[in-house]
C-alpha atoms as a PDB file:
ATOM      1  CA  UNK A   1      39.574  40.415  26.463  1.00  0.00           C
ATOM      2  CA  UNK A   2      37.624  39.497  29.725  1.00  0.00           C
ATOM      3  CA  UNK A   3      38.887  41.032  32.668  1.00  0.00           C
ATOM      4  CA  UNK A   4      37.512  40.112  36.038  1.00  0.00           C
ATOM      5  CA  UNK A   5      38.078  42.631  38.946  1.00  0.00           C
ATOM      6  CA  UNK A   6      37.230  41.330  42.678  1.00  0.00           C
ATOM      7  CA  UNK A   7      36.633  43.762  45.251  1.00  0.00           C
ATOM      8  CA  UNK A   8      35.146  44.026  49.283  1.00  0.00           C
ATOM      9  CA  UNK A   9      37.635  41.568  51.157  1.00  0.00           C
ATOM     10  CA  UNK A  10      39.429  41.933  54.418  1.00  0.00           C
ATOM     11  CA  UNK A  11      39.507  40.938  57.542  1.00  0.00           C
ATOM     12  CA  UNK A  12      36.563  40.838  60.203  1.00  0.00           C
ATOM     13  CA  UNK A  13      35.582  39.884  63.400  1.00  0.00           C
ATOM     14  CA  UNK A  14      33.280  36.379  63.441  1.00  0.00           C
ATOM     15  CA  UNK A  15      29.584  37.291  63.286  1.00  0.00           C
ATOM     16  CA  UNK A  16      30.971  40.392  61.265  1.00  0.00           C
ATOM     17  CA  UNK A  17      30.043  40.864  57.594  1.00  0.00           C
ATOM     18  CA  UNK A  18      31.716  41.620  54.663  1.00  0.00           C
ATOM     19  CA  UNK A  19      30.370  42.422  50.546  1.00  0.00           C
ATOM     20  CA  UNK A  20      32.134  41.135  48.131  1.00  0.00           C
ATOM     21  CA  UNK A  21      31.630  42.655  44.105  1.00  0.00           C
ATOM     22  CA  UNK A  22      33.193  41.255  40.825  1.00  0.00           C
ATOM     23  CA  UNK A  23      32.844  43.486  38.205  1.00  0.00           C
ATOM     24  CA  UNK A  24      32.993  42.306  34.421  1.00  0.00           C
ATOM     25  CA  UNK A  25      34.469  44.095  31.380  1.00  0.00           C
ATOM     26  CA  UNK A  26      35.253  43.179  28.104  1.00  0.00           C
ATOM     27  CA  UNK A  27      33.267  40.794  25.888  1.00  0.00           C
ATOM     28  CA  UNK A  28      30.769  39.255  27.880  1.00  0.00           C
ATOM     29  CA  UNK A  29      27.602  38.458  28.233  1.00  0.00           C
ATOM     30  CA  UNK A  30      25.733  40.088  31.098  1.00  0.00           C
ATOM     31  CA  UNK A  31      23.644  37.609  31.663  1.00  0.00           C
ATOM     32  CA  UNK A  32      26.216  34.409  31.927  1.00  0.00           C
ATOM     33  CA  UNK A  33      26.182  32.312  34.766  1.00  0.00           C
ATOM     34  CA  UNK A  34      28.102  33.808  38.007  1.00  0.00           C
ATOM     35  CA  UNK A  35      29.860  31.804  41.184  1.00  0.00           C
ATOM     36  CA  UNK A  36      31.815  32.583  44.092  1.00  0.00           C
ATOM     37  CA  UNK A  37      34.656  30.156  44.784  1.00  0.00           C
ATOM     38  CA  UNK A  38      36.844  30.050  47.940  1.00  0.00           C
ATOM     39  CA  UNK A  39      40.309  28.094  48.835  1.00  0.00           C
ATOM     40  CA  UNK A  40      41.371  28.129  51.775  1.00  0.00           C
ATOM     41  CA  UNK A  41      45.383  26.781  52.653  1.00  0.00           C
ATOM     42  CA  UNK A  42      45.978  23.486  51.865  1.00  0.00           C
ATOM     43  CA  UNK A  43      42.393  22.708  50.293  1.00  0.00           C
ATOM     44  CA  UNK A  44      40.736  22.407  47.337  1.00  0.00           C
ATOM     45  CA  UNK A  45      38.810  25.563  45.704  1.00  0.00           C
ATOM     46  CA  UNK A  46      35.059  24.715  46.579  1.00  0.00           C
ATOM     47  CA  UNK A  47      31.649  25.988  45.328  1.00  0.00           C
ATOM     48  CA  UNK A  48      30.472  28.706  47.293  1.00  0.00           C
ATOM     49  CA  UNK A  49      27.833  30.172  45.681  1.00  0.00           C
ATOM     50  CA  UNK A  50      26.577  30.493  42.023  1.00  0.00           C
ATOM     51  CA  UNK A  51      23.447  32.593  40.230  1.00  0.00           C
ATOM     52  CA  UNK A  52      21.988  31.719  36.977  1.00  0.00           C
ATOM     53  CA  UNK A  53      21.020  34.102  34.145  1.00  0.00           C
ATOM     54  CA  UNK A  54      16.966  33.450  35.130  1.00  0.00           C
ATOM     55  CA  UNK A  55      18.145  34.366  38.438  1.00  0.00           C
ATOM     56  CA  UNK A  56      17.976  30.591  40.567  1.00  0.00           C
ATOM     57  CA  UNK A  57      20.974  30.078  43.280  1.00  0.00           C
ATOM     58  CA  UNK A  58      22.551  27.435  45.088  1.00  0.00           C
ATOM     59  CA  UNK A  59      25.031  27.673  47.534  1.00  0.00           C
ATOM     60  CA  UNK A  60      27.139  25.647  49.825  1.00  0.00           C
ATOM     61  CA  UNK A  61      25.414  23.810  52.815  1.00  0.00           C
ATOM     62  CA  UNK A  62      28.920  25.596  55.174  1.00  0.00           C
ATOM     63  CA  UNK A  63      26.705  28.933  54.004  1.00  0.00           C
ATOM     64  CA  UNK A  64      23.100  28.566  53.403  1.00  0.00           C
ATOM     65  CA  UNK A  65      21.445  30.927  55.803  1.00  0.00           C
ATOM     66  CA  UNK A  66      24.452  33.073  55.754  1.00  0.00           C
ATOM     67  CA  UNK A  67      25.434  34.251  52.423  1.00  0.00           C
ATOM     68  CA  UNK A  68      23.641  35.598  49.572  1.00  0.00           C
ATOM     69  CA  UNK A  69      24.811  36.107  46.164  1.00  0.00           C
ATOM     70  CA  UNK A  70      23.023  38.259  43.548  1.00  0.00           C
ATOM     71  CA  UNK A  71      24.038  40.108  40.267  1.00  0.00           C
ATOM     72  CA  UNK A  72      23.278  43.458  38.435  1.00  0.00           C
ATOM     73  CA  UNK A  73      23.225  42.773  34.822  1.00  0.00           C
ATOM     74  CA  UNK A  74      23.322  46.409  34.250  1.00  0.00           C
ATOM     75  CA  UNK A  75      26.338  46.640  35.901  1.00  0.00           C
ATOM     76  CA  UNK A  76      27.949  43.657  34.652  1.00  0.00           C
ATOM     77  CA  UNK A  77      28.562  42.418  38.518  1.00  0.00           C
ATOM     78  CA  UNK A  78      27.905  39.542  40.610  1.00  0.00           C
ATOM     79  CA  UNK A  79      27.969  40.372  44.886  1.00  0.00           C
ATOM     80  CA  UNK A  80      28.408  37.740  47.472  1.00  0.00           C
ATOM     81  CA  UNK A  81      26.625  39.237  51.048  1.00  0.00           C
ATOM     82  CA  UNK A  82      28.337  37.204  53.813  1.00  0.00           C
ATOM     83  CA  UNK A  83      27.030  37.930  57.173  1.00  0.00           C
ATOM     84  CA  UNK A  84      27.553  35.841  60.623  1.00  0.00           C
ATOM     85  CA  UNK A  85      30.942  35.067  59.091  1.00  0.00           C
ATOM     86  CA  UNK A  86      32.928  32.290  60.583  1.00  0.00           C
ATOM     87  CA  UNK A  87      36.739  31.788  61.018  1.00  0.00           C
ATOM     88  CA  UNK A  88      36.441  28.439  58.767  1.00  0.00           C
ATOM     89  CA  UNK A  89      34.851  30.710  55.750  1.00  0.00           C
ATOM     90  CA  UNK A  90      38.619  32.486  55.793  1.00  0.00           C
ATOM     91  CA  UNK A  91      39.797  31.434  52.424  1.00  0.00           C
ATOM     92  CA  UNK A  92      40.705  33.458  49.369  1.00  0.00           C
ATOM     93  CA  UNK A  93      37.708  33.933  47.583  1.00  0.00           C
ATOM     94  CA  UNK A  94      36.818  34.191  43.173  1.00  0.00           C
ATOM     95  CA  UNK A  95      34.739  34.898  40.964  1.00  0.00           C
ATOM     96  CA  UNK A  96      33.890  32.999  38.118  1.00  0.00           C
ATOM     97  CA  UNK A  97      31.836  33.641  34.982  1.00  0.00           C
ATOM     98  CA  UNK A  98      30.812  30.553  32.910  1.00  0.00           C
ATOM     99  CA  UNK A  99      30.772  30.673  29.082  1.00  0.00           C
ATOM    100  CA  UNK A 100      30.196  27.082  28.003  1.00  0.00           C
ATOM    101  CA  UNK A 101      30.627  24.285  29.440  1.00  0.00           C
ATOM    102  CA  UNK A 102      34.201  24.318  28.413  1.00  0.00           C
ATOM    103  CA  UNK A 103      34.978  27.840  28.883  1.00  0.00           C
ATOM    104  CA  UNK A 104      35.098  30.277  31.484  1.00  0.00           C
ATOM    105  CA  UNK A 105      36.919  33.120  33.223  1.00  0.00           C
ATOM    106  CA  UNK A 106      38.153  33.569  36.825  1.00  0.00           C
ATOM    107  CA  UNK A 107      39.315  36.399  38.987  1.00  0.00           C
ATOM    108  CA  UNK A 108      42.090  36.940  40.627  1.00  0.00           C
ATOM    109  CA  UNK A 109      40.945  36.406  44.180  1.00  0.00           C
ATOM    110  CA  UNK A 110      40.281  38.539  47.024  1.00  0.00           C
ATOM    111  CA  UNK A 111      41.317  37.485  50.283  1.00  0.00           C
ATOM    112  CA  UNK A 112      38.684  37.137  53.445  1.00  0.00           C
ATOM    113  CA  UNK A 113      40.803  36.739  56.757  1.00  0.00           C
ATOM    114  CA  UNK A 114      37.737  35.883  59.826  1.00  0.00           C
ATOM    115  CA  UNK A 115      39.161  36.082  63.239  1.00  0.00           C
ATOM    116  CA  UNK A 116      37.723  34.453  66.364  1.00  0.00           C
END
């Protein structure tokens, strides 16, 4: 069983930074691809930021500049580094980890809170 544990939310001042980690056990690859997700109240869960296997990104245009997301196969874990944070980036953020293109796994979100 896949079990995916987010961790590094909070709240925080804007232009304050937070780290979030997602740490995968069970039986998984190490090397699948990775993405942050966020929703925040009353919208749709949207893209964040994802990382490949090879190591390629993409993010969000509401982040580029701001957020970086990288991964520690060793570790199993995927981080999102969001700095200059911004009171429209509060949302409950998740992980994802993509098997196919049919399957996947999610966490259980961790919740950001940015406060003007």
């Amino acid at each position: 069983q896949v079990q995916l544990v987010e961790s590094g939310g909070g709240l925080v001042q804007a232009g304050g930074s937070l780290r979030l980690s997602c740490a995968a056990s069970g039986s998984i690859f190490r090397t699948n691809t990775r993405g942050w997700y966020r929703q925040a109240p009353g919208k749709q869960r949207e893209l964040v930021a994802a990382i490949t296997s090879g190591g390629s990104t993409i993010y969000a245009d509401s982040v580029k500049g701001r957020f970086t997301i990288s991964r520690d196969n060793a570790k199993n874990t995927v981080y999102l580094q969001m700095n200059s944070l911004k009171p429209e980036d509060t949302a409950v953020y998740y992980c994802r980890v993509v098997v196919t293109t049919t399957s996947d796994y999610w966490g259980q979100g961790t919740q950001v809170t940015v406060s003007s």
